[in-house]
Protein backbone atom coordinates (compact mmCIF):
# COMPACT_ATOMS: atom_id res chain seq x y z
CA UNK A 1 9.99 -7.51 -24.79
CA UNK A 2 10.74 -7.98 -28.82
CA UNK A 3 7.31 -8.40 -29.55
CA UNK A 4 5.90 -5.16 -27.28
CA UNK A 5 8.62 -2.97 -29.17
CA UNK A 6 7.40 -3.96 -32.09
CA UNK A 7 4.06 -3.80 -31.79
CA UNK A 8 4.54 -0.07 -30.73
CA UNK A 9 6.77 0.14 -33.79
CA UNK A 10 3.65 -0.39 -35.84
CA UNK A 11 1.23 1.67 -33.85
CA UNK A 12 3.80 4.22 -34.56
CA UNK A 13 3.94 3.54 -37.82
CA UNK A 14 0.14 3.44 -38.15
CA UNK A 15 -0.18 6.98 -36.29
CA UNK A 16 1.95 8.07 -38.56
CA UNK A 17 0.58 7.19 -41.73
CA UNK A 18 -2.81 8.59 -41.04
CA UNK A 19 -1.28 11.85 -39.75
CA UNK A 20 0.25 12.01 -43.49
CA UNK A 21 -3.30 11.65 -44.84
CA UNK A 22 -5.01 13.91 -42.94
CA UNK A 23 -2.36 16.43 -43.93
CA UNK A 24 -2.74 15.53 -47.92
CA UNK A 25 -6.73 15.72 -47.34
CA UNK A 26 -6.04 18.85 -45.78
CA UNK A 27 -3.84 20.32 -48.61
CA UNK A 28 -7.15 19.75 -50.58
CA UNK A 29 -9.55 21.23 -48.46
CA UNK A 30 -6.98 24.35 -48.12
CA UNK A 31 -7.50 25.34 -51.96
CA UNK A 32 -10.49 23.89 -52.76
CA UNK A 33 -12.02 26.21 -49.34
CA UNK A 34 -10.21 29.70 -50.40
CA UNK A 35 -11.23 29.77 -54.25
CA UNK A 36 -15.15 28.39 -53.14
CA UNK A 37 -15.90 32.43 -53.28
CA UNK A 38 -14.48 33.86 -56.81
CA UNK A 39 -17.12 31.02 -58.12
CA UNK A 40 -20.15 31.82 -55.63
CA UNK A 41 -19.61 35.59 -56.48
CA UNK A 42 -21.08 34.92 -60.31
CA UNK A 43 -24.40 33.78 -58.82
CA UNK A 44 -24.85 36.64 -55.85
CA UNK A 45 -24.77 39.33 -58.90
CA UNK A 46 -28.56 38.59 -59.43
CA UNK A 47 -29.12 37.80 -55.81
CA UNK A 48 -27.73 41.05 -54.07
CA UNK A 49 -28.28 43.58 -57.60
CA UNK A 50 -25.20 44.05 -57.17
CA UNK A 51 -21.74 44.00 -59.82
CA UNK A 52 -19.42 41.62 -60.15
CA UNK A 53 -16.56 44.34 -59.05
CA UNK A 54 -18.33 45.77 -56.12
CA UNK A 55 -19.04 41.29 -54.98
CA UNK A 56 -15.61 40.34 -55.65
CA UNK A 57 -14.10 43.07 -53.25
CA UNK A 58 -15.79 41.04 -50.25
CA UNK A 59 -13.23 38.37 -50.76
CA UNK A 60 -9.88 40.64 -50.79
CA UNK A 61 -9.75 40.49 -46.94
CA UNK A 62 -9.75 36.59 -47.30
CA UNK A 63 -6.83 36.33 -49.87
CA UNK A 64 -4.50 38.59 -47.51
CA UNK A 65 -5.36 36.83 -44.41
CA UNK A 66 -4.48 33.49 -46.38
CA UNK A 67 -1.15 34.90 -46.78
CA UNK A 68 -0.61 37.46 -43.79
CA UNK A 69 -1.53 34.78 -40.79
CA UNK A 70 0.57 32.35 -41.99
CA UNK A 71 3.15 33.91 -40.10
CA UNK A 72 1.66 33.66 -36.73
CA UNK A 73 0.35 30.36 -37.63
CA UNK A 74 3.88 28.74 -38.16
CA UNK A 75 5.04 30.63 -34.84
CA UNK A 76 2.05 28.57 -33.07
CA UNK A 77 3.16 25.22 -34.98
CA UNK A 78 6.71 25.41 -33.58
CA UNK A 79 6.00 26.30 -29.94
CA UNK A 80 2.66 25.09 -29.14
CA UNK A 81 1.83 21.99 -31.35
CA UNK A 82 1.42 21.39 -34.93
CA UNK A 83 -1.10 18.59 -34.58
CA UNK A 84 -3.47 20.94 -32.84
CA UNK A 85 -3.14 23.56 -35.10
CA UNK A 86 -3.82 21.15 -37.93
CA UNK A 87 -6.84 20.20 -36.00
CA UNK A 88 -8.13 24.19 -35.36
CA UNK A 89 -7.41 24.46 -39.14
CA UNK A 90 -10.14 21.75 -40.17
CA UNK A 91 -12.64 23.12 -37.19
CA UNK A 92 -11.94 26.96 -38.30
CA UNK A 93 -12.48 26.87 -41.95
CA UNK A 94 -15.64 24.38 -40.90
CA UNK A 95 -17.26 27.29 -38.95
CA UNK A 96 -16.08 29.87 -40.96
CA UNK A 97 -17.98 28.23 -44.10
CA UNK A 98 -21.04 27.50 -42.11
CA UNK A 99 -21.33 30.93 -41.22
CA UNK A 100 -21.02 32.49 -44.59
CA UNK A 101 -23.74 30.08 -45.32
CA UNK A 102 -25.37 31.79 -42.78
CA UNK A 103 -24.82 34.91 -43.93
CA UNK A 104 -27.65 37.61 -43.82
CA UNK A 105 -26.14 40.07 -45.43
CA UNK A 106 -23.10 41.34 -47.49
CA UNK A 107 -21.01 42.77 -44.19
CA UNK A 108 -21.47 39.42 -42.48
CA UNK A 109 -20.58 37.32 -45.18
CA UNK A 110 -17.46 39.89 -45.69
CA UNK A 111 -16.78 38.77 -41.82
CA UNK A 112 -17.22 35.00 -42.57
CA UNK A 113 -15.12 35.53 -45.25
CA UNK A 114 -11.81 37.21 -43.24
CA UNK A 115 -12.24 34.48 -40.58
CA UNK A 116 -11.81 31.61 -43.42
CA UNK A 117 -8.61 33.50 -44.46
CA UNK A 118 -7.38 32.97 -41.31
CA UNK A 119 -7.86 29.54 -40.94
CA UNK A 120 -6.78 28.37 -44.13
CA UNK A 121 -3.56 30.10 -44.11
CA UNK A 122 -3.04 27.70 -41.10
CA UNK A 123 -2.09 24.99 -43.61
CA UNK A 124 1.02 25.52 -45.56
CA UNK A 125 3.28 26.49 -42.58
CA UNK A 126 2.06 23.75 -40.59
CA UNK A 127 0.91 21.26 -42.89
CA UNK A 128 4.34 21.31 -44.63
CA UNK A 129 6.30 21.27 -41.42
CA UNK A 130 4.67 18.18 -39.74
CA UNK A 131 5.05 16.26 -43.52
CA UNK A 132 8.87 17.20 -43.47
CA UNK A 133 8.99 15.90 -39.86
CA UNK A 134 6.85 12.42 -40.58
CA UNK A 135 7.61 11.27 -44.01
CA UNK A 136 10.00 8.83 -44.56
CA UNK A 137 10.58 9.23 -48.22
CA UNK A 138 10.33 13.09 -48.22
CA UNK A 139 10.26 13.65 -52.15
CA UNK A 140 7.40 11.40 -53.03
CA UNK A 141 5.20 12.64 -50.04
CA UNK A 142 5.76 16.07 -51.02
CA UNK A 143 5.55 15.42 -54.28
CA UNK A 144 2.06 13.57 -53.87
CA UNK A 145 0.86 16.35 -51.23
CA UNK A 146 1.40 18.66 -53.63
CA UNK A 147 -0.74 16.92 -56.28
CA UNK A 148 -3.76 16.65 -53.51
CA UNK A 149 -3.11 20.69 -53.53
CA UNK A 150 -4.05 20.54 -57.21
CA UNK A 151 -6.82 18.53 -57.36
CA UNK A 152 -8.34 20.38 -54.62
CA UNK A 153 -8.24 23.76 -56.40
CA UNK A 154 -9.12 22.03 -59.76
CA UNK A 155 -12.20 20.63 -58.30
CA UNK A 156 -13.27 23.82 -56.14
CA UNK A 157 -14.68 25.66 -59.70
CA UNK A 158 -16.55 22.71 -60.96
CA UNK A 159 -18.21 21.18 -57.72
CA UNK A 160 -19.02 24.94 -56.58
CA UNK A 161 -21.20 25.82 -59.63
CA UNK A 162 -22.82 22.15 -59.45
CA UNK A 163 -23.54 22.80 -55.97
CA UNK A 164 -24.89 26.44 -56.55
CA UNK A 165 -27.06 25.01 -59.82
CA UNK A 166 -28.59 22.44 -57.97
CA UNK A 167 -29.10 23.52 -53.93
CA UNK A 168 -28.41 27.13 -53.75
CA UNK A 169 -25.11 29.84 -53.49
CA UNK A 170 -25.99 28.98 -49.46
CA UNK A 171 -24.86 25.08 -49.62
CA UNK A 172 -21.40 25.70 -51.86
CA UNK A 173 -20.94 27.16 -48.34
CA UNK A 174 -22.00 24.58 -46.28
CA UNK A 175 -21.46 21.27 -48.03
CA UNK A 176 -17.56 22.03 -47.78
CA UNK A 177 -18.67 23.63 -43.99
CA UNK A 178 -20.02 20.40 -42.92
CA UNK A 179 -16.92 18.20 -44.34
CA UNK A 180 -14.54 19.97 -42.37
CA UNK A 181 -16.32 20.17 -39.12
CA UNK A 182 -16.80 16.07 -39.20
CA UNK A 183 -13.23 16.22 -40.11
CA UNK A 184 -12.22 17.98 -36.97
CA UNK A 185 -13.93 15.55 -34.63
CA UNK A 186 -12.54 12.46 -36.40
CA UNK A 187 -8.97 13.75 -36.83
CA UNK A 188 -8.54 14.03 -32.84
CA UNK A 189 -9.40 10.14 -32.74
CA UNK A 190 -6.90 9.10 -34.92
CA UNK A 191 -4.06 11.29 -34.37
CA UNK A 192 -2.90 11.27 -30.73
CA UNK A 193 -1.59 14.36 -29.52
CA UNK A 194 2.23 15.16 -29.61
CA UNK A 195 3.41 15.67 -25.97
CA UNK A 196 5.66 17.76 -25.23
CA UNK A 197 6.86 17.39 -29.11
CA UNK A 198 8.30 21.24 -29.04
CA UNK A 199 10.51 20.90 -26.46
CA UNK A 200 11.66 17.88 -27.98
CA UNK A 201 12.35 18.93 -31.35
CA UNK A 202 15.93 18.76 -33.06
CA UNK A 203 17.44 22.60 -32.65
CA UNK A 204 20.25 21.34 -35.08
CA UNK A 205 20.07 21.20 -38.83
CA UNK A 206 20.89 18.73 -41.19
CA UNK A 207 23.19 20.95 -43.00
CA UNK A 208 24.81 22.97 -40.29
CA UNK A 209 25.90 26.17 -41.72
CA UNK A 210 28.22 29.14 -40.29
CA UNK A 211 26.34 32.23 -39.52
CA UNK A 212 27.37 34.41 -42.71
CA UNK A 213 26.37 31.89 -45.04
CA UNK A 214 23.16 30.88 -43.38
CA UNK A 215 22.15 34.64 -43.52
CA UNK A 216 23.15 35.17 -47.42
CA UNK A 217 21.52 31.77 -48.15
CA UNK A 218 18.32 33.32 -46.19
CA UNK A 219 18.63 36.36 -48.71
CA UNK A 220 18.95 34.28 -51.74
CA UNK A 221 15.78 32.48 -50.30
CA UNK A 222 13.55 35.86 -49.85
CA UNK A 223 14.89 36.26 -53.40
CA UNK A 224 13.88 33.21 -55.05
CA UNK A 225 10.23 33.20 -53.03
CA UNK A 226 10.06 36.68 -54.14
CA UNK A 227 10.12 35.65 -57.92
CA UNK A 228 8.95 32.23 -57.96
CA UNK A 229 5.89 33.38 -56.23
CA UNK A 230 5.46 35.96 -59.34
CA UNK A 231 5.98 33.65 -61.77
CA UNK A 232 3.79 31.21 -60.50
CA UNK A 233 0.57 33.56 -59.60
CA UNK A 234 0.83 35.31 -63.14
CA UNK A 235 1.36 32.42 -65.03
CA UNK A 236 -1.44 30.70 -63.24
CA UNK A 237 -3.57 33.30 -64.16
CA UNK A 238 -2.89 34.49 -67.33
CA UNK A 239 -2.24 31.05 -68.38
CA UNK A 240 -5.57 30.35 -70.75
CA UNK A 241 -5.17 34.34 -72.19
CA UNK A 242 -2.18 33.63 -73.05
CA UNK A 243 -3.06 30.06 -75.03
CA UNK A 244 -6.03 32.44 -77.06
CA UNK A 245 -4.25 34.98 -78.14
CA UNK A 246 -0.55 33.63 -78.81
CA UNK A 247 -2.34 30.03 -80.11
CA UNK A 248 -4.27 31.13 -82.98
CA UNK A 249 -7.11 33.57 -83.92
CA UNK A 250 -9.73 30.41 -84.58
CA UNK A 251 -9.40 28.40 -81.93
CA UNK A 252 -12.23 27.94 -79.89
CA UNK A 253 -12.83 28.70 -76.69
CA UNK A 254 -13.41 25.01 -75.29
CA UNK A 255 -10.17 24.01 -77.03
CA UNK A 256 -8.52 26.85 -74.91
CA UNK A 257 -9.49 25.56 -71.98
CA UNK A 258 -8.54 22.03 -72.68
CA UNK A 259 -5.32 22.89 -73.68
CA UNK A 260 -4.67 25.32 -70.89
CA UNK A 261 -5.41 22.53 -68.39
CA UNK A 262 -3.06 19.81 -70.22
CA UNK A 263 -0.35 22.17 -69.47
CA UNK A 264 -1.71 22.35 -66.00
CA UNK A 265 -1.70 18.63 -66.20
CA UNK A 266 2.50 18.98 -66.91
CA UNK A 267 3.29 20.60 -63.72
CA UNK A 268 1.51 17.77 -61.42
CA UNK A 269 2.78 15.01 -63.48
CA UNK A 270 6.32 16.81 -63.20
CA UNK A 271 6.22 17.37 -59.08
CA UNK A 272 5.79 13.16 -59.27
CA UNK A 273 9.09 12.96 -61.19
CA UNK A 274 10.98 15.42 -59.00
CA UNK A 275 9.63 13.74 -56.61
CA UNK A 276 11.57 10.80 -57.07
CA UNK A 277 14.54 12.15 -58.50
CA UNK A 278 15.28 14.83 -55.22
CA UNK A 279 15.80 11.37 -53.80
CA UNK A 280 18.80 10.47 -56.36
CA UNK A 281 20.17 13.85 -56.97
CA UNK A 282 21.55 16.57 -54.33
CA UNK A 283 18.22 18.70 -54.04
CA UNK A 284 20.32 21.88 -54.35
CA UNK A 285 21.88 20.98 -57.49
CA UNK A 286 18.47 19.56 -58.69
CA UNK A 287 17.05 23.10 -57.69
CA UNK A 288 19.49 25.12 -59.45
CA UNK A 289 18.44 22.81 -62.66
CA UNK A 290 14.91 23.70 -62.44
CA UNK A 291 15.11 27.26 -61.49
CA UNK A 292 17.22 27.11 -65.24
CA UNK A 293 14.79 25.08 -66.84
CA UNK A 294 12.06 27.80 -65.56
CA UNK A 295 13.88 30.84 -66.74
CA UNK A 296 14.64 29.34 -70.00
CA UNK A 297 10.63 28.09 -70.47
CA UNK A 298 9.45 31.71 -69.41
CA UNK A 299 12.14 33.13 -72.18
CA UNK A 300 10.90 30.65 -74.99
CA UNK A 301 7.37 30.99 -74.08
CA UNK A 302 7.52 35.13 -74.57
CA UNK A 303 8.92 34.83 -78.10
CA UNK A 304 6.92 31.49 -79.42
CA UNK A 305 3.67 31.61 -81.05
CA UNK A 306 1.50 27.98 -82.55
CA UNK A 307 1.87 24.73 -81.35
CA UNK A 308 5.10 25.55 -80.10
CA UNK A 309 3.63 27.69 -77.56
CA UNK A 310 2.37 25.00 -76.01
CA UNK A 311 5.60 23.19 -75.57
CA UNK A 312 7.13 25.86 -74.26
CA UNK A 313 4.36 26.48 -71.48
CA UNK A 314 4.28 22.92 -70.44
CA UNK A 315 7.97 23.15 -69.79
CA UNK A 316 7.63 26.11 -67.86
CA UNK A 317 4.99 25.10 -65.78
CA UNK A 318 6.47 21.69 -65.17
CA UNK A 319 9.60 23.59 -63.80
CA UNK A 320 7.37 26.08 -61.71
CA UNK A 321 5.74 23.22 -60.49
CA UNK A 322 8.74 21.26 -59.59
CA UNK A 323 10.63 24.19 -58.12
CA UNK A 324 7.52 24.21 -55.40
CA UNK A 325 8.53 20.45 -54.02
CA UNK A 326 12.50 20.69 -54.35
CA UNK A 327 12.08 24.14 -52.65
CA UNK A 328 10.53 22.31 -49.57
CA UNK A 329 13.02 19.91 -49.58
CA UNK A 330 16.06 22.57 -49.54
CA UNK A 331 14.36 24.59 -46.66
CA UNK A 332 13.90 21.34 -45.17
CA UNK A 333 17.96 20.18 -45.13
CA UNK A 334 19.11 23.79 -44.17
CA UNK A 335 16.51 24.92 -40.97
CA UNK A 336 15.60 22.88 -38.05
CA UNK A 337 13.10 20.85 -37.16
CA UNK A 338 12.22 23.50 -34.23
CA UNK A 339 11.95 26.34 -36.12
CA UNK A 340 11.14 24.69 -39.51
CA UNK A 341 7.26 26.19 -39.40
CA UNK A 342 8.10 29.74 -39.34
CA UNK A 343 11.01 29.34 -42.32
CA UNK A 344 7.65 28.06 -44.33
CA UNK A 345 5.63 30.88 -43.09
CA UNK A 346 7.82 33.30 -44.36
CA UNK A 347 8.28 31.86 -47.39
CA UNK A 348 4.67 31.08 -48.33
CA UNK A 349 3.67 34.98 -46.96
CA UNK A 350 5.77 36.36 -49.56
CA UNK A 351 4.70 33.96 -52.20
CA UNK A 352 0.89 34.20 -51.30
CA UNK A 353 0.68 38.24 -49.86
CA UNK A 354 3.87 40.04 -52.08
CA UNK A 355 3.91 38.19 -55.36
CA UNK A 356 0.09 37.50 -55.48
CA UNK A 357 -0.59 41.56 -55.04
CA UNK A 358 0.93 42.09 -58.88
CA UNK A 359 -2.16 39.60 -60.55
CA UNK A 360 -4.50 42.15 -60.17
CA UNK A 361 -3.54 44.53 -62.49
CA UNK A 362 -5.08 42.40 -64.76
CA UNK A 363 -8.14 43.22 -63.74
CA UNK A 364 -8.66 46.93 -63.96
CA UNK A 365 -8.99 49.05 -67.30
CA UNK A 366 -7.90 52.23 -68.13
CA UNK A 367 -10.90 53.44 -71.47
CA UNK A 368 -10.18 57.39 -73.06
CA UNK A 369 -12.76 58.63 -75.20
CA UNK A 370 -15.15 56.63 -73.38
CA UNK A 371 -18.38 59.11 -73.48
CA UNK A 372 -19.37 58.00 -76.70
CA UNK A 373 -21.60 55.55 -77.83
CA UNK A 374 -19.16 52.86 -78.84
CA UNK A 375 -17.50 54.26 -75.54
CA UNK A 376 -20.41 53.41 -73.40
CA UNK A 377 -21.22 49.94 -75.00
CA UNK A 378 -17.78 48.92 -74.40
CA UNK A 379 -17.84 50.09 -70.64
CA UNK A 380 -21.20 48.36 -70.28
CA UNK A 381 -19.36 44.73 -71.80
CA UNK A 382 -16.11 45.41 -69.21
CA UNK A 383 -17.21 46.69 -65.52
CA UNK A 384 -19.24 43.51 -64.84
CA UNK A 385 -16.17 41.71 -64.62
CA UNK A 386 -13.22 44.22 -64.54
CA UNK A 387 -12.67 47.61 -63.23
CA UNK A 388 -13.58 50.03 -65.32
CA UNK A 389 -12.30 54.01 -65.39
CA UNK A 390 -13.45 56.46 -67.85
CA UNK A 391 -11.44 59.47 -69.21
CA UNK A 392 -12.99 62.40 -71.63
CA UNK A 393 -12.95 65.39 -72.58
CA UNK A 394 -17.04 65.62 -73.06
CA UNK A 395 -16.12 67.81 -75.90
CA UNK A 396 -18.96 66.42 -78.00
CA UNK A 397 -21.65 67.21 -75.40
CA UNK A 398 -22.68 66.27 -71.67
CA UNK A 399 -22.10 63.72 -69.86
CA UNK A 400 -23.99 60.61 -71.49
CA UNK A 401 -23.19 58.06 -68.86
CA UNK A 402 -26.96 56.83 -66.89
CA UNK A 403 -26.71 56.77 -62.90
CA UNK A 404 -26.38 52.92 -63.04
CA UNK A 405 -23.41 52.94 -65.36
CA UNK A 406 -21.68 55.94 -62.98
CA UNK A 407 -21.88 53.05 -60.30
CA UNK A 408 -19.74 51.12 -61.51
CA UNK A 409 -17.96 53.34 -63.76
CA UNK A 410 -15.53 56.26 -62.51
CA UNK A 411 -15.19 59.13 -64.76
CA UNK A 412 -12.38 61.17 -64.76
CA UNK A 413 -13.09 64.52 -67.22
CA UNK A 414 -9.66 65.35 -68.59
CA UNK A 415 -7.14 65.32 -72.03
CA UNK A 416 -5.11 62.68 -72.66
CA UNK A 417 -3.02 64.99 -74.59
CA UNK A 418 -2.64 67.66 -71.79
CA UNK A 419 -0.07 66.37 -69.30
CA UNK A 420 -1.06 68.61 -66.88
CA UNK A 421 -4.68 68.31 -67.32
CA UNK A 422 -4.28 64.44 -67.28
CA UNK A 423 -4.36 62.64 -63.53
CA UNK A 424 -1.02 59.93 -62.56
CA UNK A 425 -2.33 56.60 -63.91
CA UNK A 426 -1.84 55.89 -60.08
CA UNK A 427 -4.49 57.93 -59.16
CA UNK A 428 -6.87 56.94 -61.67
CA UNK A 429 -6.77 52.93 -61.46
CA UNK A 430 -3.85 50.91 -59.55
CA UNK A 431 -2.48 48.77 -63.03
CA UNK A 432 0.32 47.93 -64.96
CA UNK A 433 -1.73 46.96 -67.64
CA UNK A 434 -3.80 49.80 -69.19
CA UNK A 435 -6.80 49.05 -72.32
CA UNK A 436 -6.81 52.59 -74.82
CA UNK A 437 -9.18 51.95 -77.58
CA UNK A 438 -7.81 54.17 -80.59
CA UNK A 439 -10.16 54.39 -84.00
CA UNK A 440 -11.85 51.16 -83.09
CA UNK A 441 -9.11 49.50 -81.98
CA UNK A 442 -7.78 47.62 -78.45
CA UNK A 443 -4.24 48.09 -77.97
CA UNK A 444 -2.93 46.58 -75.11
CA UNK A 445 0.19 48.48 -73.49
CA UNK A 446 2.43 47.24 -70.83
């Protein structure tokens, strides 16, 4: 009787551990699949004729169903079964890439697109619930899960332009396609299903709180996703603009990029360490440490310029970083098991759909006095990449724009100086961030 118990024990055991790698393998796939696209998009511009900011628009509807379906995704994780949503995740975003392989046009691959959303946004309410529920050492599994996160969207530029030099924009598609379809059929074989595991989860938290402070600590919570979320998306973006123009005026470009992913480097290294320590410390006195430490890198890093700069950025990001696992593992001690998956798909809705909505505005310009031939040039160098609005007078003459640059240009005839005369910045371009070239000159105002 010993020896049958224990040989279950290890079955168990063995279930188990390859449940925790398909979930780590699937934290990979997750961001290496949803940031394929902003890399294909570069080589469709000569394919389709068409601009970088017209291309780029196909993949909006992905990013907000990556953050918007999360929600019914962890609501499907808690009452029907985490394991087979984990499974629909890997078959989804298989035959979602395969069909934007497929693709014959723009409108289709728009479609193929959406549907990948969808399926990817499966992951982090799921994925992060069934880790919580499995791992025995919860720090250094979500501490190592969220390094496989990294590597997956660190490898996802790279291997997408190899694979669109060498075989085509079609197989970036369908290499990663292919990989998660044979991971569907092999995951089913391994894991077992969980039977009945709903009904039978624990409807009792670790921490059991009275009503009035579960609800404020729920606030504080919408609050703190709310702003780490921010932080994280515009510091992950504006991360190697920031090393050029706060570093120095001659460092080179490949230098920018190697520092900008050392610093990178300092928030995985750092989610190992907290990793261990959330395991020695109380994780919401640990918390409140880092959420310190990450206010007081984001403070240093506005006012320091040099080599200091980069101190001050690999502190922050280490703490941004860091935040991300001890967050998990406070949501984790204060919700249930049963209701654990929608708690995550709240919180990563607002990190992923709210916070992420702000990074755009660094993509759209605001040009006056454009109409001229320095004007026009300087249109011609932006609106591949960014987009571009126009606003003149035409004092000095007609407009001087060709057909192909009003494509992709809008031009807005009006004064700057007239209030009355000039259009809301609201209605011209959606940005906080507004380029005015004056005598020559960029000035950049906030």
């Amino acid at each position: 009787m010993t020896a049958v118990s224990t040989d279950h024990a290890q079955e168990q055991d063995l279930i188990r551990r390859r449940s925790i790698g398909f979930i780590n393998w699937a934290h990979a796939l997750d961001h290496y699949v949803i940031l394929i696209f902003p890399t294909v998009v570069l080589g469709l511009e000569v394919v389709y004729a068409r601009s970088y900011s017209e291309l780029i628009a196909l993949g909006t509807a992905s990013f907000v169903a990556f953050g918007v379906f999360s929600l019914p995704a962890g609501w499907l994780g808690d009452h029907w079964s985490r394991r087979n949503m984990l499974e629909l995740f890997y078959a989804g975003c298989g035959m979602s890439l395969l069909a934007a392989a497929l693709a014959p046009n723009l409108v289709v691959l728009a479609v193929a697109l959406f549907a990948l959303g969808v399926f990817a946004s499966i992951y982090h309410p799921v994925g992060t619930a069934m880790l919580i529920e499995q791992a025995t050492s919860r720090g250094r599994s979500l501490a190592f899960n969220g390094v496989c996160g990294n590597i997956g969207a660190a490898l996802a530029a790279g291997v997408t332009a190899v694979l669109v030099a060498v075989l085509g924009w079609r197989a970036a598609f369908a290499v990663p396609g292919v990989l998660c379809i044979a991971t569907a059929i092999v995951y089913p074989r391994f894991v077992p299903d969980e039977k009945h595991a709903a009904t039978r989860r624990e409807k009792i938290t670790e921490v059991p709180l009275a009503a009035w402070l579960a609800a404020t600590i729920f606030g504080l919570f919408v609050i703190i996703a709310l702003c780490a979320g921010l932080v994280f998306n515009v510091i992950s973006v504006a991360l190697p603009k920031i090393v050029d123009e706060r570093l120095g005026s001659d460092v080179p470009l490949l230098l920018v990029g190697g520092l900008a992913t050392a610093v990178f480097m300092c928030g995985a290294l750092a989610q190992l360490v907290v990793g261990r320590l959330v395991e020695k410390f109380p994780p919401h006195i640990l918390f409140a440490a880092i959420a310190s430490l990450q206010f007081a890198g984001v403070v240093w890093a506005a006012q320091a310029t040099g080599k200091t700069l980069l101190v001050a950025l690999a502190v922050t990001m280490a703490a941004i970083y860091a935040q991300v696992t001890v967050n998990d593992i406070v949501i984790a001690r204060y919700t249930a098991d049963a209701w654990r998956g929608r708690v995550y798909a709240v919180r990563y809705f607002l990190t992923f759909v709210v916070s992420g909505n702000w990074v755009g505005g660094f993509m759209k310009i605001l040009i006056t006095g454009g109409n001229g031939y320095v004007g026009r040039e300087l249109c011609r160098q932006l609106y591949g990449e960014h987009e571009v609005c126009v606003v003149d007078t035409l004092r000095y003459g007609m407009n001087r724009f060709s057909e192909g640059d009003l494509a992709n240009v809008r031009l807005v005839v009006a004064d700057v100086n007239d209030p009355a005369a000039m259009p809301k910045p609201a209605t011209i371009i959606r940005t906080p961030k507004i380029f005015l070239p004056r005598s020559g000159v960029i000035s950049i105002l906030s």
